[in-house]
N, C-alpha and C. Protein backbone atom coordinates (compact mmCIF):
# COMPACT_ATOMS: atom_id res chain seq x y z
N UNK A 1 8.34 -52.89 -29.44
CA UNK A 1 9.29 -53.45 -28.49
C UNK A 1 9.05 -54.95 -28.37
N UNK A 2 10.45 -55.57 -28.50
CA UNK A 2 10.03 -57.18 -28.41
C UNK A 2 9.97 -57.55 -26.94
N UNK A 3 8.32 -58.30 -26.57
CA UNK A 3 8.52 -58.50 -24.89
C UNK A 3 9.28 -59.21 -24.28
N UNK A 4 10.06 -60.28 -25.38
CA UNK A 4 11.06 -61.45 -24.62
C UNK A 4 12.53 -60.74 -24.80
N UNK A 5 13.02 -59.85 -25.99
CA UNK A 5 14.21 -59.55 -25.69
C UNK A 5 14.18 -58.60 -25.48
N UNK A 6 15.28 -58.02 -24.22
CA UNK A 6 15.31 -56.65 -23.88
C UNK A 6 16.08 -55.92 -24.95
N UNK A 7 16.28 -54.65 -24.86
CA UNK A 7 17.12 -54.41 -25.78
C UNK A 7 18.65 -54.26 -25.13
N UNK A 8 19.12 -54.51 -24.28
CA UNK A 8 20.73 -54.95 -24.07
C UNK A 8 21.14 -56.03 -24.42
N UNK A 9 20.08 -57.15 -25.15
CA UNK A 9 20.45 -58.97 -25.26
C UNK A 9 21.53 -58.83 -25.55
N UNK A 10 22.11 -57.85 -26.70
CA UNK A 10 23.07 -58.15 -27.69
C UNK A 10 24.72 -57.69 -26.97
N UNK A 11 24.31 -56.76 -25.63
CA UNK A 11 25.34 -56.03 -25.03
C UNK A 11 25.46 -57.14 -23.54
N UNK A 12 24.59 -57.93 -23.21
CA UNK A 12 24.20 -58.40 -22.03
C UNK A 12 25.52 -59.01 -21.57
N UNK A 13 26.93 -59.59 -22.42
CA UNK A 13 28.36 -60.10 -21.63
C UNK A 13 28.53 -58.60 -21.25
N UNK A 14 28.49 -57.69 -22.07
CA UNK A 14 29.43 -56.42 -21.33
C UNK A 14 28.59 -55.80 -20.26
N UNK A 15 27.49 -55.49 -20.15
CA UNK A 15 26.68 -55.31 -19.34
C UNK A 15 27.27 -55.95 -18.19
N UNK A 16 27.29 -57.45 -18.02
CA UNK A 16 27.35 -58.03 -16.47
C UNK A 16 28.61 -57.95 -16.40
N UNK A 17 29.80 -57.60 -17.47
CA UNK A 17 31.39 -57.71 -17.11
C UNK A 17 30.98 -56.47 -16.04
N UNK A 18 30.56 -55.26 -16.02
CA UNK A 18 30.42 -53.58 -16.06
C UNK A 18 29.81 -53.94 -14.19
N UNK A 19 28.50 -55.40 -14.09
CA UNK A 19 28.32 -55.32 -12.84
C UNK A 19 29.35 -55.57 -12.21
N UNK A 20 30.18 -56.82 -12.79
CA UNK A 20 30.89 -57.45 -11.59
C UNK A 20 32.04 -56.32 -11.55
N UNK A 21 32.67 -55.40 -12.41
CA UNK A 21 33.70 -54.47 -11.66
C UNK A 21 32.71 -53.82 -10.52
N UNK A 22 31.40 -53.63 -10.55
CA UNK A 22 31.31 -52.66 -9.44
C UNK A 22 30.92 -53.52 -8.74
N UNK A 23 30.66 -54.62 -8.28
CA UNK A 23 30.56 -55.28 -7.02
C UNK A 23 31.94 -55.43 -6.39
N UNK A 24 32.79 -55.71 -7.82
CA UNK A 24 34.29 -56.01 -6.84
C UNK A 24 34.25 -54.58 -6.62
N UNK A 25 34.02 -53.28 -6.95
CA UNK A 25 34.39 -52.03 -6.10
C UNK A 25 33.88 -51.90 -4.67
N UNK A 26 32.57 -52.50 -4.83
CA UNK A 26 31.81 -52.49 -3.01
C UNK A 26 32.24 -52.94 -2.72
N UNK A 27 33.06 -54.34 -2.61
CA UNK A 27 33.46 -54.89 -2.15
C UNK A 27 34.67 -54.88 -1.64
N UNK A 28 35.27 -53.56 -2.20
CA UNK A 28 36.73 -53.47 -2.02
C UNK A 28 36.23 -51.72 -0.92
N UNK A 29 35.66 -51.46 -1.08
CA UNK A 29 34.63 -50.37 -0.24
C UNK A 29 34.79 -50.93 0.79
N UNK A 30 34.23 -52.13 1.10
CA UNK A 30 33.92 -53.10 2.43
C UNK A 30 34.98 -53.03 3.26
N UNK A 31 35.71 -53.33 2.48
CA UNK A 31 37.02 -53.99 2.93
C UNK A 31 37.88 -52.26 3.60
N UNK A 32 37.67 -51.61 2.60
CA UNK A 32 38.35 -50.09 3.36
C UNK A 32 37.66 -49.39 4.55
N UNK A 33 36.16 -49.44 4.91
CA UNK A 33 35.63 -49.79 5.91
C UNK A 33 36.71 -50.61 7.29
N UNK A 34 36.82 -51.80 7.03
CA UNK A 34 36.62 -53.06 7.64
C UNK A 34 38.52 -52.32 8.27
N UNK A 35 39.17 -51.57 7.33
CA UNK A 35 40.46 -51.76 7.75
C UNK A 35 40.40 -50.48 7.96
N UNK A 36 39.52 -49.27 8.29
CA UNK A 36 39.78 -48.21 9.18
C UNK A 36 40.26 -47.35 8.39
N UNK A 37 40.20 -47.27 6.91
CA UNK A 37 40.72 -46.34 6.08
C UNK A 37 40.37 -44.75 6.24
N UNK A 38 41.27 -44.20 5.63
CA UNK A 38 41.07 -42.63 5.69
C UNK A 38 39.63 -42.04 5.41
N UNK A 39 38.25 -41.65 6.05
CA UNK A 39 37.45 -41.14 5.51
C UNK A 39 37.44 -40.76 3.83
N UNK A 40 38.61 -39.53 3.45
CA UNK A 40 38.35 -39.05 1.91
C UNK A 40 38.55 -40.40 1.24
N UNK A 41 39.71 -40.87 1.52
CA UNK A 41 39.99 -42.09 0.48
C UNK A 41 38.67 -42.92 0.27
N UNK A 42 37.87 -43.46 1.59
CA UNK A 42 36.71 -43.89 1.13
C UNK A 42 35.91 -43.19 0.58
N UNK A 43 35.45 -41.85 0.43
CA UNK A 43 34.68 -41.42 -0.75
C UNK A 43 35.35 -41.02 -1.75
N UNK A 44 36.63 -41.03 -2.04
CA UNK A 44 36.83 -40.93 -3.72
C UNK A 44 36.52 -42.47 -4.39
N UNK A 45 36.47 -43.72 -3.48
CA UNK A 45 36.36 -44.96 -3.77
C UNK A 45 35.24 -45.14 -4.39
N UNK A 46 33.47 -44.60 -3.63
CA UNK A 46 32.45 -44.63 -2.95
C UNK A 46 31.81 -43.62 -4.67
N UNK A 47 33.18 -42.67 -5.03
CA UNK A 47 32.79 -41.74 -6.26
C UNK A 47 32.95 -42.42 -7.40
N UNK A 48 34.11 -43.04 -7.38
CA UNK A 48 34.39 -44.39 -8.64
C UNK A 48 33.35 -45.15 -8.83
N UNK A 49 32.44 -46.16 -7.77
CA UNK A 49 32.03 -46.82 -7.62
C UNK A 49 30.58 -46.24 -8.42
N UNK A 50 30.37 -44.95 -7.62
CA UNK A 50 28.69 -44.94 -8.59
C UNK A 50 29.09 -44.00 -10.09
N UNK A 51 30.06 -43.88 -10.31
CA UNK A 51 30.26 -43.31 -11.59
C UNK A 51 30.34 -44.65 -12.38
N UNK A 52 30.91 -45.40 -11.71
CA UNK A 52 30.78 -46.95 -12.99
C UNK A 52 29.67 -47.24 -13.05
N UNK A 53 28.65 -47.32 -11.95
CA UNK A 53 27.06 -47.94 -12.09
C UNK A 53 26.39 -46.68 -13.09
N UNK A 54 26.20 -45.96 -12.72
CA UNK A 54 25.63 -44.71 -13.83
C UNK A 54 26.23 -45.19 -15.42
N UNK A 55 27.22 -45.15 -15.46
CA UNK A 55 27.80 -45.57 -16.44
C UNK A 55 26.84 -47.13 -17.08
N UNK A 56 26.53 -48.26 -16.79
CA UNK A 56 25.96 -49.16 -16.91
C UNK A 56 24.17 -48.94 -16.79
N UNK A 57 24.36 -47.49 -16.11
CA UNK A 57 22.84 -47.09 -16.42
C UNK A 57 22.84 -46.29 -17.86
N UNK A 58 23.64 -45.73 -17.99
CA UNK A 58 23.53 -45.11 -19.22
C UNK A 58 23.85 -45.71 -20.69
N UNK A 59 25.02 -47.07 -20.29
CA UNK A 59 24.56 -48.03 -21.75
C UNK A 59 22.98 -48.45 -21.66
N UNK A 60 21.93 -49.10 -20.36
CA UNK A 60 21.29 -49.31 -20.76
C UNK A 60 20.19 -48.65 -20.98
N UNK A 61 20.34 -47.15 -20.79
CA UNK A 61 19.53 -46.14 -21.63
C UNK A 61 19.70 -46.20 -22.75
N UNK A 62 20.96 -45.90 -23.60
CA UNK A 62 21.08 -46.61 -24.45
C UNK A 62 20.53 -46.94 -25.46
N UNK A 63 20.69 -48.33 -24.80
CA UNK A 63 20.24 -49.83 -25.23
C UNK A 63 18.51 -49.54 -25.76
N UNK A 64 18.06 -49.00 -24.09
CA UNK A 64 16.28 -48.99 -24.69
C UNK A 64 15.96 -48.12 -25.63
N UNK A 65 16.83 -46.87 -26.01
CA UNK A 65 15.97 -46.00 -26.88
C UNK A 65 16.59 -46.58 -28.24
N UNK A 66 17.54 -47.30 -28.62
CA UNK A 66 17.93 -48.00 -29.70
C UNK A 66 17.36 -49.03 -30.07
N UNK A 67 16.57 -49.97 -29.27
CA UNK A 67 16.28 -51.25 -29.40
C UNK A 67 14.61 -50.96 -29.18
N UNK A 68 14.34 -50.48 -28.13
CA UNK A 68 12.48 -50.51 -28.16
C UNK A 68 12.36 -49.22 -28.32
N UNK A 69 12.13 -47.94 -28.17
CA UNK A 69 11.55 -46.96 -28.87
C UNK A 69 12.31 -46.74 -30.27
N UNK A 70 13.61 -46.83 -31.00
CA UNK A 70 13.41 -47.06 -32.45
C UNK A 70 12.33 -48.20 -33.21
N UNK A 71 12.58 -49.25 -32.39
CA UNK A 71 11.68 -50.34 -32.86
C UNK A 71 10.22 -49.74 -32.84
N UNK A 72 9.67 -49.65 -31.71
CA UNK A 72 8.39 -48.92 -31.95
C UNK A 72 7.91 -47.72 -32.94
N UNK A 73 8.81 -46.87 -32.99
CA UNK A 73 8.85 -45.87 -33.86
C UNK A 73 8.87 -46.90 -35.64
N UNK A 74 9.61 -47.48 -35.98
CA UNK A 74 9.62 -48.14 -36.93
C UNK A 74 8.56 -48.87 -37.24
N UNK A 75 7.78 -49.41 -36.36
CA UNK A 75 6.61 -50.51 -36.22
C UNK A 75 5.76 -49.23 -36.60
N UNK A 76 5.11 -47.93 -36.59
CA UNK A 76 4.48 -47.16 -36.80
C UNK A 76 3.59 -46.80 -35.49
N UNK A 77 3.84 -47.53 -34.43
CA UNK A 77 3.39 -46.95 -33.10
C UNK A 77 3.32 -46.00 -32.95
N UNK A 78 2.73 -45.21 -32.92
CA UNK A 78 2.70 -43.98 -32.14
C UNK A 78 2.47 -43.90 -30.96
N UNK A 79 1.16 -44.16 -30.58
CA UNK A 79 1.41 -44.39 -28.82
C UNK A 79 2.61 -45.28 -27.84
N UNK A 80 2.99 -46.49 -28.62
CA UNK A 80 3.80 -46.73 -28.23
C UNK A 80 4.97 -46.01 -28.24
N UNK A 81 5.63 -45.59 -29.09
CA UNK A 81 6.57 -44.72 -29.22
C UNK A 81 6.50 -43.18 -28.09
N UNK A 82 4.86 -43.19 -28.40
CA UNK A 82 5.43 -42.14 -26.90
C UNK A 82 5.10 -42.47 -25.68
N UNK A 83 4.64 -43.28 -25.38
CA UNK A 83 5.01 -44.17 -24.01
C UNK A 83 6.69 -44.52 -23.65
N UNK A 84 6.88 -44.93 -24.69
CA UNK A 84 8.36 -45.44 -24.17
C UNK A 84 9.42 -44.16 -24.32
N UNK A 85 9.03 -43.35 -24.88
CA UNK A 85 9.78 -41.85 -24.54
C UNK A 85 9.70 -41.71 -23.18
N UNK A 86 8.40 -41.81 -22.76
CA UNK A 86 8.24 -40.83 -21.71
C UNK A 86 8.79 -41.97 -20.26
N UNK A 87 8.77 -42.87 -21.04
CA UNK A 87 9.53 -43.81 -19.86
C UNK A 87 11.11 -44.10 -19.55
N UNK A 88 11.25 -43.27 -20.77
CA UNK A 88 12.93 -43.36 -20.98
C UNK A 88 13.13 -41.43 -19.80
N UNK A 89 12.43 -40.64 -20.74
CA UNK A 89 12.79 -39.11 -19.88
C UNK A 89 12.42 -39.79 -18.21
N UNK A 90 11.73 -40.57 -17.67
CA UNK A 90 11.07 -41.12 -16.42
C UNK A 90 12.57 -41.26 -15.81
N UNK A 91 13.52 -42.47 -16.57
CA UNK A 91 14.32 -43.15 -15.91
C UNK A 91 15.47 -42.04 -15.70
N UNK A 92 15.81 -41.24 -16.77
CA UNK A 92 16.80 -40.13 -16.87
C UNK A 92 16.97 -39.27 -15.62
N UNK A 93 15.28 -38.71 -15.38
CA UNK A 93 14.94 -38.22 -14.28
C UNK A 93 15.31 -38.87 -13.01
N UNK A 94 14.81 -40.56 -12.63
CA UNK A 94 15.75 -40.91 -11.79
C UNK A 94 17.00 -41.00 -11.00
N UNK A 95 17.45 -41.43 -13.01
CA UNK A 95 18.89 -41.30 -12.67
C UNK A 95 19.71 -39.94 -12.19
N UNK A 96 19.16 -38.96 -12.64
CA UNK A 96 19.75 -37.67 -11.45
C UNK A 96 19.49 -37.34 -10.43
N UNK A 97 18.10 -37.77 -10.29
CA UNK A 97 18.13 -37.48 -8.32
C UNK A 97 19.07 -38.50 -7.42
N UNK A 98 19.00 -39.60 -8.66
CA UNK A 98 20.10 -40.51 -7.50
C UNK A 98 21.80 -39.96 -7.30
């Protein structure tokens, strides 16, 4: 794994295009809040909103098992290679309890 580039460098415009739709979604969240909107309507909003972030979690899952555990695997790491497995199943795991 290279320590200065992550492995999204190469995805990193689409990556932050992917944040700023979901900030403009909180932000438009805020705003349905702010104007007293229908409860459901705010959580089908609230459902959009973390299905796009998951979504940006899952290019940059991705990203790491393409870019640093192939790389490691290629480098002939072995420990490395299973370190960064087990840090990738780590984040996966996260990502479903969230």
């Amino acid at each position: 794994m290279d320590a200065v580039t992550p492995g999204y460098h190469d995805d990193k415009t689409q990556v932050l295009a992917r944040l700023r739709r979901v900030e403009g979604q909180v932000r438009g969240l805020q705003r349905l809040i702010e104007d007293d909107t229908y409860c459901i309507d705010v959580l089908t909003q609230v459902a959009a909103a973390s299905k796009a972030l998951q979504g940006v979690g899952l290019l940059l899952l991705d990203e790491h098992l393409r870019h640093c555990v192939v790389g490691a695997a290629a480098s002939g790491d072995s420990t490395r290679t299973e370190e960064l497995v087990t840090e990738a199943t780590k984040a996966v795991e996260r990502m479903l309890r969230a």
